[in-house]
Protein backbone atom coordinates (compact mmCIF):
# COMPACT_ATOMS: atom_id res chain seq x y z
CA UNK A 1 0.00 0.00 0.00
CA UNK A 2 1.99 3.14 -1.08
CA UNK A 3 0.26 6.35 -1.98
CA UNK A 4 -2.92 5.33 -1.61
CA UNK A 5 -5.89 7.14 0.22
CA UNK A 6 -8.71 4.36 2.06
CA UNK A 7 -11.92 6.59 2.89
CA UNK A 8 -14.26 4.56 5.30
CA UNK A 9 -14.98 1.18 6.97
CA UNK A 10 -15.37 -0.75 3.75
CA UNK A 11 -11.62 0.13 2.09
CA UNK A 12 -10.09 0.20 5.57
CA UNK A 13 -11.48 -3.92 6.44
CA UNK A 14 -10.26 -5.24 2.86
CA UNK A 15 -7.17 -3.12 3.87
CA UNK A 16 -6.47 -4.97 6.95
CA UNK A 17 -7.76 -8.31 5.27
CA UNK A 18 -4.84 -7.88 2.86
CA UNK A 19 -2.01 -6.95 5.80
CA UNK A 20 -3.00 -9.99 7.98
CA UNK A 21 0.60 -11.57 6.78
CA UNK A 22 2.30 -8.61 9.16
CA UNK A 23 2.17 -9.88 13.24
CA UNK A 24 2.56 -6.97 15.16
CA UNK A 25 5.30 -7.93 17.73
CA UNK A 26 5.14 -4.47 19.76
CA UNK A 27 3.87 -0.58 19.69
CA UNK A 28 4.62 2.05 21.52
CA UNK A 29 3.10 5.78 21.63
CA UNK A 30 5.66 8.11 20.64
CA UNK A 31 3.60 11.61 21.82
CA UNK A 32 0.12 12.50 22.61
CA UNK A 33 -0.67 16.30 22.23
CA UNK A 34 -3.81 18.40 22.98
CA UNK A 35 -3.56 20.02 19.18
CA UNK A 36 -7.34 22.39 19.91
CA UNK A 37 -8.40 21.98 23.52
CA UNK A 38 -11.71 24.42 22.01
CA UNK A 39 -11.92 21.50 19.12
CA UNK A 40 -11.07 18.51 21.74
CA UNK A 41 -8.50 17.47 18.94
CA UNK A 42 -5.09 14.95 19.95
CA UNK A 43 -2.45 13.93 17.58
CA UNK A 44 -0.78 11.15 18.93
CA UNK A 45 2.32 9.40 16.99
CA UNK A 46 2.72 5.57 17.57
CA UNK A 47 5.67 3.01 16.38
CA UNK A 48 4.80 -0.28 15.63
CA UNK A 49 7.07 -3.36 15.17
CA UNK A 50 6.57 -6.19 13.17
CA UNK A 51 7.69 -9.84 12.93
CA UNK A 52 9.50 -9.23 9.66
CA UNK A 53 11.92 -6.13 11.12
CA UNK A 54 9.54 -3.50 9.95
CA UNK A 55 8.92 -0.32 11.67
CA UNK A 56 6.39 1.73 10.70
CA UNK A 57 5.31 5.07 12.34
CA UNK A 58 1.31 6.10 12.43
CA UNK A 59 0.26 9.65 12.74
CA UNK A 60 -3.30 9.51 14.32
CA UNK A 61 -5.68 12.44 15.10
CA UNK A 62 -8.59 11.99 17.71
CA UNK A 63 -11.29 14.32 18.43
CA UNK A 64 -13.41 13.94 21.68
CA UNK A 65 -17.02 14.57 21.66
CA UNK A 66 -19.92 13.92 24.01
CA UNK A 67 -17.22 11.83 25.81
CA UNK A 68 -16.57 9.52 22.90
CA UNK A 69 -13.15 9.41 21.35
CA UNK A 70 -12.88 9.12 17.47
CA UNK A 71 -9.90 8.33 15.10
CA UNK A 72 -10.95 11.30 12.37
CA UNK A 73 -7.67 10.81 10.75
CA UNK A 74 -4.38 8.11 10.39
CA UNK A 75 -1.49 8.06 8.64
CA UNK A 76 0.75 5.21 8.03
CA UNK A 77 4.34 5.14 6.84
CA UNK A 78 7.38 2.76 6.99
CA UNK A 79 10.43 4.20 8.86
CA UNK A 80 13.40 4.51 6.81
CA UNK A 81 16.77 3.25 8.58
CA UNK A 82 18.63 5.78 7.27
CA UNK A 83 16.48 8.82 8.44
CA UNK A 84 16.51 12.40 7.48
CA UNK A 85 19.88 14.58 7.37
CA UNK A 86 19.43 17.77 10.05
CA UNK A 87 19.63 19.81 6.52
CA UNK A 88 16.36 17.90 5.52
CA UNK A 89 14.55 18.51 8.36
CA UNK A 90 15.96 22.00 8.62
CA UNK A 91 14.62 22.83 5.26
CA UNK A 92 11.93 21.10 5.52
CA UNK A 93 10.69 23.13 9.03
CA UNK A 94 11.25 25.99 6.62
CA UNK A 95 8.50 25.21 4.21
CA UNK A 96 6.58 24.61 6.88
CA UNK A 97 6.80 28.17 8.55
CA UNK A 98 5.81 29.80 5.54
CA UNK A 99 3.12 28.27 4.90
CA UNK A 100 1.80 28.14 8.56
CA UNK A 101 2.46 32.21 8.16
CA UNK A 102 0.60 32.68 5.07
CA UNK A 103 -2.62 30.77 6.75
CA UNK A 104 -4.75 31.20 10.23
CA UNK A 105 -3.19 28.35 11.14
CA UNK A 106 -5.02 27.89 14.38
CA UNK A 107 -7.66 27.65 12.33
CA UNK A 108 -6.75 24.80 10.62
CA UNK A 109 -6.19 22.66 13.61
């Protein structure tokens, strides 16, 4: 699965159908953060391990409402041994300033 977008319960189950090969062995939440305490919105970042060496890192965003907790978004992505370079991140930190100052970027939390 690279690239590809799964929109509700349907695509997500034949998703999972299709991934049943991969045993999770461990996972571990990275960071929880309150992103919009008026929105009740989280982004938590998990790291799961698999039987076959794999990492692969999960962005998640929850939103809480009448008590319930709901996954609104996820993101999967295999982790790369060899990472990101400082320069990478550095310029990559930079795109993302501008274009958090061009926007009401509370707003789009």
């Amino acid at each position: 699965m690279n690239g590809e977008v799964l929109n509700g319960r349907e695509q997500i189950s034949k998703h999972h159908l299709l991934c049943k090969t991969l045993k999770l062995v461990s996972t571990k939440s990275d960071v929880l953060i309150l992103a919009n305490h008026k929105k009740s919105i989280d982004y938590e970042v998990i790291e799961n391990y698999y039987d076959i060496r794999e990492r692969h890192k999960k962005l998640i965003i929850w939103q809480t409402a009448n008590s319930k907790r709901i996954r609104v978004f996820e993101f999967i992505g295999k982790v790369d041994s060899a990472g990101a370079t400082l320069v990478d991140v550095d310029e990559r930190r930079k795109l993302w300033l501008e274009l958090w100052n061009q926007h009401e970027a509370k707003e789009l939390i």
